[in-house]
Protein backbone atom coordinates (compact mmCIF):
# COMPACT_ATOMS: atom_id res chain seq x y z
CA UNK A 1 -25.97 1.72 -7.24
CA UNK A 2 -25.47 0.64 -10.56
CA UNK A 3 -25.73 -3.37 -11.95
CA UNK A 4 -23.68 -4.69 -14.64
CA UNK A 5 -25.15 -8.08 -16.45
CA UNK A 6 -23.40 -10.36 -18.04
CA UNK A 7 -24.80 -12.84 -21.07
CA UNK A 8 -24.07 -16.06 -22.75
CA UNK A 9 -25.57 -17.71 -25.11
CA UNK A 10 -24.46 -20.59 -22.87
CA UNK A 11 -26.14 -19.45 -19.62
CA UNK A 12 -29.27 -16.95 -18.06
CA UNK A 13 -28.29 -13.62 -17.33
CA UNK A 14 -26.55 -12.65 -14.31
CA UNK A 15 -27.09 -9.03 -12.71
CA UNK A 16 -24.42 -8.20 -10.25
CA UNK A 17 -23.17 -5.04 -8.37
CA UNK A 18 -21.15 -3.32 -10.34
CA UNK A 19 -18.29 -2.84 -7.26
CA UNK A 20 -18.54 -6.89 -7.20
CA UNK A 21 -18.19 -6.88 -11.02
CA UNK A 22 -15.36 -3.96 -11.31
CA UNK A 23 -13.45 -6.94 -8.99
CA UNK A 24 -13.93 -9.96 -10.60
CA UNK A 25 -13.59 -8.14 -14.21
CA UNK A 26 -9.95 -6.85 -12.37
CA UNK A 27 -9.17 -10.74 -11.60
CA UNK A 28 -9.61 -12.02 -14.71
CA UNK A 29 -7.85 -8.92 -16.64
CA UNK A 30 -10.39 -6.95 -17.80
CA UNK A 31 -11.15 -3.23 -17.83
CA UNK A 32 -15.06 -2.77 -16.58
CA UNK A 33 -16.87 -0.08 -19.21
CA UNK A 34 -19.82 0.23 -20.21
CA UNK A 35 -19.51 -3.16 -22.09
CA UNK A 36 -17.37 -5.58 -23.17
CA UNK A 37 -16.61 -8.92 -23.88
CA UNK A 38 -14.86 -12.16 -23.19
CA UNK A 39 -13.75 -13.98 -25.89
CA UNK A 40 -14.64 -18.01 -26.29
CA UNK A 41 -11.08 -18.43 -26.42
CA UNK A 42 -9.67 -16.37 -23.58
CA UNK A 43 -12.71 -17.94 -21.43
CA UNK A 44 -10.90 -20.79 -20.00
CA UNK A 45 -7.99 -18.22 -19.03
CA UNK A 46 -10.73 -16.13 -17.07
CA UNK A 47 -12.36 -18.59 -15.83
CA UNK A 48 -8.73 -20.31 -14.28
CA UNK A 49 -8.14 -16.93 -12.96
CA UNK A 50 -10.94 -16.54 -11.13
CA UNK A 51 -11.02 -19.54 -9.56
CA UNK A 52 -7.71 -19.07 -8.44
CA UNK A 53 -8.32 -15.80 -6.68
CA UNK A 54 -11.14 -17.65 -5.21
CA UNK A 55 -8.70 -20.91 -3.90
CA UNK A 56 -6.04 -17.67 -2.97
CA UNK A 57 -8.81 -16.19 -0.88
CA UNK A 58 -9.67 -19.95 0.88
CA UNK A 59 -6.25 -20.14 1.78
CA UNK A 60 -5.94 -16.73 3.19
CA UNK A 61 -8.80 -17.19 5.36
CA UNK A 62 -7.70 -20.45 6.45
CA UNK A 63 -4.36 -19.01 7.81
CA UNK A 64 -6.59 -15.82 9.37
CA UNK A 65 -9.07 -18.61 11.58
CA UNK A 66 -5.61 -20.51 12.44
CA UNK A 67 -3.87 -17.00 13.88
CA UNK A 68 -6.49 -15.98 16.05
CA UNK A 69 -7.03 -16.31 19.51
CA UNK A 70 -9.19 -19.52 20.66
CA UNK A 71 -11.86 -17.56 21.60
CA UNK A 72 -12.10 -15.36 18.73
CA UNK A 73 -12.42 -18.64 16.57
CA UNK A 74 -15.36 -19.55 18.89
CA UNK A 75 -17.44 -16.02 17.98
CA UNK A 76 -19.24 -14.19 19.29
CA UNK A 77 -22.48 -14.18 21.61
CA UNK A 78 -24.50 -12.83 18.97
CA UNK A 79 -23.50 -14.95 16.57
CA UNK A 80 -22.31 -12.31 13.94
CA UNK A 81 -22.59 -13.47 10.28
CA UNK A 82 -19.66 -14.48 8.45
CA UNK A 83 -18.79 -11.97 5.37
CA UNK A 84 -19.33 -12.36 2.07
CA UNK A 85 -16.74 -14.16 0.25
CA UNK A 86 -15.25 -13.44 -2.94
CA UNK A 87 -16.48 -18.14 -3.72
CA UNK A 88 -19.87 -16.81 -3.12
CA UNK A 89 -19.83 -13.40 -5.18
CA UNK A 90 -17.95 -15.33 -8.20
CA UNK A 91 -20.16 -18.14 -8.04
CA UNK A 92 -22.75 -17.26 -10.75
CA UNK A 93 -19.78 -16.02 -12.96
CA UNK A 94 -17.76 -19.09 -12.72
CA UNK A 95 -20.99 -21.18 -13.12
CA UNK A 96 -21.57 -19.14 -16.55
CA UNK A 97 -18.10 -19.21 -17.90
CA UNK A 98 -18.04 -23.01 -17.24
CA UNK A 99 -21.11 -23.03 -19.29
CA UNK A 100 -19.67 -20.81 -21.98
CA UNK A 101 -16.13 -23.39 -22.06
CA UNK A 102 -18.65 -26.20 -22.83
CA UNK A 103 -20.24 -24.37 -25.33
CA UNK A 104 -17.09 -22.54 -27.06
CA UNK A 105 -19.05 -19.05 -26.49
CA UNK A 106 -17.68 -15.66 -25.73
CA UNK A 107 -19.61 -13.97 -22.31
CA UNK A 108 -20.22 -10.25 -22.34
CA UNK A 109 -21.10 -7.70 -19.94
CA UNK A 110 -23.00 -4.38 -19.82
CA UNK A 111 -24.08 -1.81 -17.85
């Protein structure tokens, strides 16, 4: 399984998946490759994106909880974990292209 990282001179490194960063790199409009780059002035555009994907995805759960069955939204006996959201994969991104906005950097990636 391969790991992308992505750096800012605004933030530490972040390793991720590279499936999780093939999907947030698709959010935000960008082709994953071996590297590449986000621009300190299409930052605040990626970083919007992304947390609108991640409000989309809130939303979507929201109506999935409200459609099911009152004891479905109870769980179950063995008190399965709740999956991993797409808030909680983005997180360290979003946290890093804040950082980068603040900064007027551009954030790169590579594999």
């Amino acid at each position: 399984m391969a790991l992308v990282v992505f750096r800012s001179k605004a933030a530490a490194e972040i390793f991720m998946f590279a499936e999780t960063a093939q999907r947030l790199l698709q959010i935000i409009g960008k082709q994953q490759g071996a590297r590449g780059l986000i621009r300190a002035e299409e930052v605040a555009d990626a970083l919007h994106q992304l947390l609108g994907a991640v409000e989309q995805e809130k939303a979507d759960l929201r109506q999935e909880r409200a459609r099911r069955e009152p004891d479905e939204r109870a769980g179950n006996a063995y008190g399965e974990p709740a999956p991993i959201t797409l808030a909680q994969r983005a997180f360290p991104l979003i946290e890093m292209l804040r950082a980068a906005q603040r900064k007027q950097v551009d954030v790169t990636w590579g594999i």
